[in-house]
Protein backbone atom coordinates (compact mmCIF):
# COMPACT_ATOMS: atom_id res chain seq x y z
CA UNK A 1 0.00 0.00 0.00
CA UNK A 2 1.39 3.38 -0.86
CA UNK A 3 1.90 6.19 1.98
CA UNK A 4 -0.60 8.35 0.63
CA UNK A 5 -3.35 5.48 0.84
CA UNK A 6 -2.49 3.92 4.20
CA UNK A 7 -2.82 8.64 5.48
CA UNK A 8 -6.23 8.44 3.90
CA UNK A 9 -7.33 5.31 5.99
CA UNK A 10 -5.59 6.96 9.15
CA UNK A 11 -7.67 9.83 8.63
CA UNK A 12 -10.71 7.81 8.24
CA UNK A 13 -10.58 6.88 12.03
CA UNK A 14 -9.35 9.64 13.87
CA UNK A 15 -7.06 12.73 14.01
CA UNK A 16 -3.33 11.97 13.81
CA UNK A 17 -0.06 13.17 14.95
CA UNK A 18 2.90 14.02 13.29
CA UNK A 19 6.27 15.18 14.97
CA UNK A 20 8.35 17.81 12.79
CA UNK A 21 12.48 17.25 12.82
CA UNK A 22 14.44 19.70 11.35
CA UNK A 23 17.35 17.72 11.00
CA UNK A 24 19.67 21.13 10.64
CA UNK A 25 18.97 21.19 14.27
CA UNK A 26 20.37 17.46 16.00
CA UNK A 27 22.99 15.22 15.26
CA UNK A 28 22.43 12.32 14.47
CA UNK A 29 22.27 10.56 17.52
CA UNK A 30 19.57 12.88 18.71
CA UNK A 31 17.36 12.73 15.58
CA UNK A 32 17.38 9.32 15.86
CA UNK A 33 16.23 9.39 19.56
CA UNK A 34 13.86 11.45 19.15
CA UNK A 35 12.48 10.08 16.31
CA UNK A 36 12.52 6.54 18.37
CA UNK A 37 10.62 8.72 21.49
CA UNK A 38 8.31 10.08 19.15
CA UNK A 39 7.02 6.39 17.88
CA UNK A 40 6.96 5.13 21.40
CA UNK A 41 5.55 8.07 22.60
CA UNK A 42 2.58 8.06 20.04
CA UNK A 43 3.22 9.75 17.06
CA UNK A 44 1.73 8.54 13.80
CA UNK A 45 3.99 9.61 11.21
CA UNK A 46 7.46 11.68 11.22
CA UNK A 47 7.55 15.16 8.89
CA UNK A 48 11.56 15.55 8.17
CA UNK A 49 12.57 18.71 6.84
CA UNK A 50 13.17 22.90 7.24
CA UNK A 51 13.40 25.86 5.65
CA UNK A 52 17.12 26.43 5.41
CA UNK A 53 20.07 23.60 5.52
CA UNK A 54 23.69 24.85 6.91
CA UNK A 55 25.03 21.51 8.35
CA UNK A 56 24.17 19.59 5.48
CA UNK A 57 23.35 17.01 7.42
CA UNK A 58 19.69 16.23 6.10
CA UNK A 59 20.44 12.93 3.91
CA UNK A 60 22.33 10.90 6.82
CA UNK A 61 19.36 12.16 9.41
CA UNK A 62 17.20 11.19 7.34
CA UNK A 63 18.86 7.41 6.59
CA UNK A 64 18.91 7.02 9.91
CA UNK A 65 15.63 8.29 11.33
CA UNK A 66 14.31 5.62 8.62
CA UNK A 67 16.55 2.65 9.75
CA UNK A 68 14.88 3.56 13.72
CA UNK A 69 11.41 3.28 13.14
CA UNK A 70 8.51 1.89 11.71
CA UNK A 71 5.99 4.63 11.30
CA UNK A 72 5.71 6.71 7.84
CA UNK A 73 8.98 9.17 7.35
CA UNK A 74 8.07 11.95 5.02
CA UNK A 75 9.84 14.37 3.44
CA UNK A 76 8.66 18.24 3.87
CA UNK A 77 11.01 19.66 2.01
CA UNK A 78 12.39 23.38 2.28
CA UNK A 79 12.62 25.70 -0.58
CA UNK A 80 15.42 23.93 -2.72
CA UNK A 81 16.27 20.21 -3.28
CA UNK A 82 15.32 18.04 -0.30
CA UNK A 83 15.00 14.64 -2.14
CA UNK A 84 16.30 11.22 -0.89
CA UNK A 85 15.45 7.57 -1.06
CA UNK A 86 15.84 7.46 2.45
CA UNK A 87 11.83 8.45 2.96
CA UNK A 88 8.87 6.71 2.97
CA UNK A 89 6.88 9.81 0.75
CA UNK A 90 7.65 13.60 -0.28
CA UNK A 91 5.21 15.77 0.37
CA UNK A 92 5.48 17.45 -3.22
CA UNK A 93 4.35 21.31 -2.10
CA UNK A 94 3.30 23.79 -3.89
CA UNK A 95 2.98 26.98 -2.71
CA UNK A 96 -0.42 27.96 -3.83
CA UNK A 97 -0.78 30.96 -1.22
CA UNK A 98 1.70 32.41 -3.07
CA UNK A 99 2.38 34.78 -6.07
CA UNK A 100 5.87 33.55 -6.34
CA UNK A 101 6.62 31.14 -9.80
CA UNK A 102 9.59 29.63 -7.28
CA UNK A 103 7.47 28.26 -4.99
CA UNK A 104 4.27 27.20 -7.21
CA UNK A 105 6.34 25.42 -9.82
CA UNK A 106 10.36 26.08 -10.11
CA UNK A 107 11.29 23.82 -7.03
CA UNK A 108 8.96 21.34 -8.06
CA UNK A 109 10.65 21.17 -11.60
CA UNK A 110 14.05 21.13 -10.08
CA UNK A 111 13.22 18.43 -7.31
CA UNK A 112 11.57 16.35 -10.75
CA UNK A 113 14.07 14.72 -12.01
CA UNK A 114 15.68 12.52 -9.10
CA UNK A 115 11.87 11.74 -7.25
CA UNK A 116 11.75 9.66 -10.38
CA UNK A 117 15.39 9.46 -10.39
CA UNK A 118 15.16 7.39 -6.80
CA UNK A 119 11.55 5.72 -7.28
CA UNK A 120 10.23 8.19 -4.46
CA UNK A 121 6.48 8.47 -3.82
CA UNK A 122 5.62 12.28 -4.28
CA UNK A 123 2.39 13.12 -2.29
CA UNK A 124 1.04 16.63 -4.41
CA UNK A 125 0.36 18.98 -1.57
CA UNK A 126 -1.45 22.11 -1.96
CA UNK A 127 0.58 24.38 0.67
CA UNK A 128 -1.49 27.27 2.52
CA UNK A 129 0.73 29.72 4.22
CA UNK A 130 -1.18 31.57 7.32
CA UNK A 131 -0.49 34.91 8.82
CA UNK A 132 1.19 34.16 12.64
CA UNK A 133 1.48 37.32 14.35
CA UNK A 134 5.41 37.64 13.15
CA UNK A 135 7.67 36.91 10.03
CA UNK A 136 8.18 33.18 10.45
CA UNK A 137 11.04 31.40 8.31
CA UNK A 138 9.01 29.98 5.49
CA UNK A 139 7.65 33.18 5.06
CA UNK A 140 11.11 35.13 5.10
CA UNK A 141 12.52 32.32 3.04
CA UNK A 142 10.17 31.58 0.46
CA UNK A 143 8.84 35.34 -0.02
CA UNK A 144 5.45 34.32 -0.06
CA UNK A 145 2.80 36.42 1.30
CA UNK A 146 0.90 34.61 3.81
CA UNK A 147 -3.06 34.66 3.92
CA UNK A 148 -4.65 36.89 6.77
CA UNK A 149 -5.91 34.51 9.41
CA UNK A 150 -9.65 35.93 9.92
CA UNK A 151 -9.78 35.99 5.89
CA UNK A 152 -12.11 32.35 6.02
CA UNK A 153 -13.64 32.63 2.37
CA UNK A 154 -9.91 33.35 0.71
CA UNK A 155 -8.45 30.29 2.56
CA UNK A 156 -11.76 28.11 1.12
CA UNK A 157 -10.98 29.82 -2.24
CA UNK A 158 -6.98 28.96 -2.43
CA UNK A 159 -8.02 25.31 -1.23
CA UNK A 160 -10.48 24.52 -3.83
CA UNK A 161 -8.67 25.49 -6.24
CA UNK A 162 -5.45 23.22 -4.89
CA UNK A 163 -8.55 20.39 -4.63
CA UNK A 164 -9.17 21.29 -8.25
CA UNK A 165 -5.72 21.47 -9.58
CA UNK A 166 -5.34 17.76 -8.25
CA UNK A 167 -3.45 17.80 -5.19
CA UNK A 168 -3.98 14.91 -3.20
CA UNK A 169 -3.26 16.70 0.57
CA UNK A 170 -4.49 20.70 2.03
CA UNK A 171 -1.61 21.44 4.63
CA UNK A 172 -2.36 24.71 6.28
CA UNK A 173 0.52 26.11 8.55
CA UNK A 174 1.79 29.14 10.77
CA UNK A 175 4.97 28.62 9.99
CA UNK A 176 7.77 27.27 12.62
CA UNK A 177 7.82 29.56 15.76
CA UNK A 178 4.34 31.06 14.80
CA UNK A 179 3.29 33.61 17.46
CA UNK A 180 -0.54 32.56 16.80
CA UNK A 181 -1.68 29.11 15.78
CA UNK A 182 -4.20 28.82 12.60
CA UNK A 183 -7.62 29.78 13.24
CA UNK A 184 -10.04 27.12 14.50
CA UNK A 185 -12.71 28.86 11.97
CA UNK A 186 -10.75 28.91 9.22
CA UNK A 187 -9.61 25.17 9.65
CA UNK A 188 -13.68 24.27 9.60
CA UNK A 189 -14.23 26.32 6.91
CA UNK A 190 -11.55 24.97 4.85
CA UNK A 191 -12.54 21.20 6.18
CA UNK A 192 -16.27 21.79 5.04
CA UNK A 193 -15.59 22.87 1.48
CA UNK A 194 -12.95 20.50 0.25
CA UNK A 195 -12.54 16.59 0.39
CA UNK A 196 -9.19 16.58 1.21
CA UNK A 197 -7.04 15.09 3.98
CA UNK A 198 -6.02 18.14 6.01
CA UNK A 199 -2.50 18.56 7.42
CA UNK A 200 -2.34 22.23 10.15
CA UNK A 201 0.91 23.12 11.64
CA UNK A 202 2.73 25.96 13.12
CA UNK A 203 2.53 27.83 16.89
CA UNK A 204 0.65 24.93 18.50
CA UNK A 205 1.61 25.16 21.87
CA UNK A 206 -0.10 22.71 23.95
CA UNK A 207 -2.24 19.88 23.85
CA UNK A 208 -5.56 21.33 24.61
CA UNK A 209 -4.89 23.81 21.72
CA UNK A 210 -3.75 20.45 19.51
CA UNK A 211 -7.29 18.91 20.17
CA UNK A 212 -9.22 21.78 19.21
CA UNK A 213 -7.46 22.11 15.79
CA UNK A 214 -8.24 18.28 15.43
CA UNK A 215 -12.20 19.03 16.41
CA UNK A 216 -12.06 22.06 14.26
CA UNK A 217 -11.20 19.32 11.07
CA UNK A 218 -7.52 18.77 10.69
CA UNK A 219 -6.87 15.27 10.14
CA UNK A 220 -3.61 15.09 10.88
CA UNK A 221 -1.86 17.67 13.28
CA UNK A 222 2.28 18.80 13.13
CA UNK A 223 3.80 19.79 16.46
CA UNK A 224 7.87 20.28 16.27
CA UNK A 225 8.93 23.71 17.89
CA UNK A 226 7.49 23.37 21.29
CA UNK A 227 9.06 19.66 21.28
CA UNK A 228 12.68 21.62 20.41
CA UNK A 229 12.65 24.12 22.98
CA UNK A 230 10.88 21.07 25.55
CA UNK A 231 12.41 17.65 24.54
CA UNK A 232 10.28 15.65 26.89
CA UNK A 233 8.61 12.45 26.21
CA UNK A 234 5.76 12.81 28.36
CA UNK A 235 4.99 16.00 26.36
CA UNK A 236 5.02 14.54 23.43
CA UNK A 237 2.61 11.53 24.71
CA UNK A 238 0.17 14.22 25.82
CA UNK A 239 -0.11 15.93 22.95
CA UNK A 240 -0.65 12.01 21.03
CA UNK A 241 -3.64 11.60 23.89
CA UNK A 242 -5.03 14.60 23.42
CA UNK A 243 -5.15 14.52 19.47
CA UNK A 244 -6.45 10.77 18.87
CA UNK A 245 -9.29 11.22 21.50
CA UNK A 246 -10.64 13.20 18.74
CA UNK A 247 -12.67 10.28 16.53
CA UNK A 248 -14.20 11.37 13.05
CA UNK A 249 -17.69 11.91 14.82
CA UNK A 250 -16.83 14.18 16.99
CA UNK A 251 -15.50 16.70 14.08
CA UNK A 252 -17.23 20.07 14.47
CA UNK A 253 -19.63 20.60 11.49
């Protein structure tokens, strides 16, 4: 079964939990562990990736994080090449809040050649980037213009048309460090217009706050700076309690 399939039966039953490693940030030793604490700890699936690269260290992170665990690995790739074989899936993003050609098509033709190079499943992801409160580094780095976060009907309207344009995944995000956390409206509104698993990320905080994204209609929920700045795998268990408590009939309508 590909990736993509066995994140559309996950999302079938509940909301899900990913934990975000930026694997410019650990050695290797501690991406592995906590990529190992993450699985044990409840996680569903492991997002691998950042906006900027300086140790070059991505590749061998990721080759190991994959040898450690069982659960999906996915690429999110920055804004130039993050490809490997060393992945379960790429989320294949495309910018679509954005009026920049770089980041709705250019990285996606450079990163091309060696998905199909290296056999790797590319998951088309319509990419929705959300004001925060502050310049976050995907928005510094990709000089894209994120959407205002009480603007509901221009979210819906950027969705549909990544829904219509064939992407396969909607992942809305803040933006690593996010002051404010996406909009519980916006995440329904976006959830009630377009048949798409739902990925939100970016300036979650807590649990509680993790669970009402997940009622609100996310399907599958990204926490990675609070679990930087507060490695702790008790933390990281709460927040996997407090998101799969939240069962598809419980969704807010």
């Amino acid at each position: 079964m590909k990736t993509y399939d066995k994140l559309v039966e996950l999302s079938k039953k509940r909301a899900n939990y990913f934990c975000l490693i930026d694997p410019d940030n650990l050695a290797e030793s501690q991406a592995v562990e906590f990529a190992r604490v993450s699985e044990e700890n409840g996680a569903d699936g492991l997002l691998v990736g950042g906006s900027i690269m300086v140790n070059n260290n991505f590749d061998s992170n990721l080759k190991a994080i994959k040898a450690n665990v069982k659960i999906p690995v996915l690429i999110f790739p920055g804004i130039f090449n993050f490809v490997s074989p060393h992945a379960d899936a790429l989320l294949l993003l495309s910018v679509i809040t954005s009026r920049n050609p770089q980041m709705l098509i250019g990285e996606q033709v450079r990163a091309a050649p060696l998905i199909k190079h290296y056999g790797l499943e590319a998951i088309g992801t319509a990419y929705m980037l959300i004001e925060s409160g502050k310049i976050t580094s995907v928005h510094f780095m990709s000089g894209s213009m994120p959407l205002p976060r009480e603007k509901n009907d221009i979210a819906v309207a950027h969705a549909l048309a990544g829904y219509y344009l064939g992407m396969k995944l909607i992942y809305m995000d803040a933006g690593s460090g996010a002051q404010f956390s996406i909009p519980e409206a916006m995440i329904t509104a976006v959830k009630t217009n377009v048949p798409l698993p739902m990925i939100v990320g970016g300036g979650i905080k807590t649990p509680d706050e993790a669970a009402g994204k997940a009622e609100a209609g996310a399907d599958f929920i990204v926490i990675g700076n609070i679990l930087e700045k507060n490695y702790d795998p008790k933390l990281i268990k709460e927040f996997a309690k407090a998101i799969h408590q939240v069962k598809r009939s419980k969704l807010k309508k």
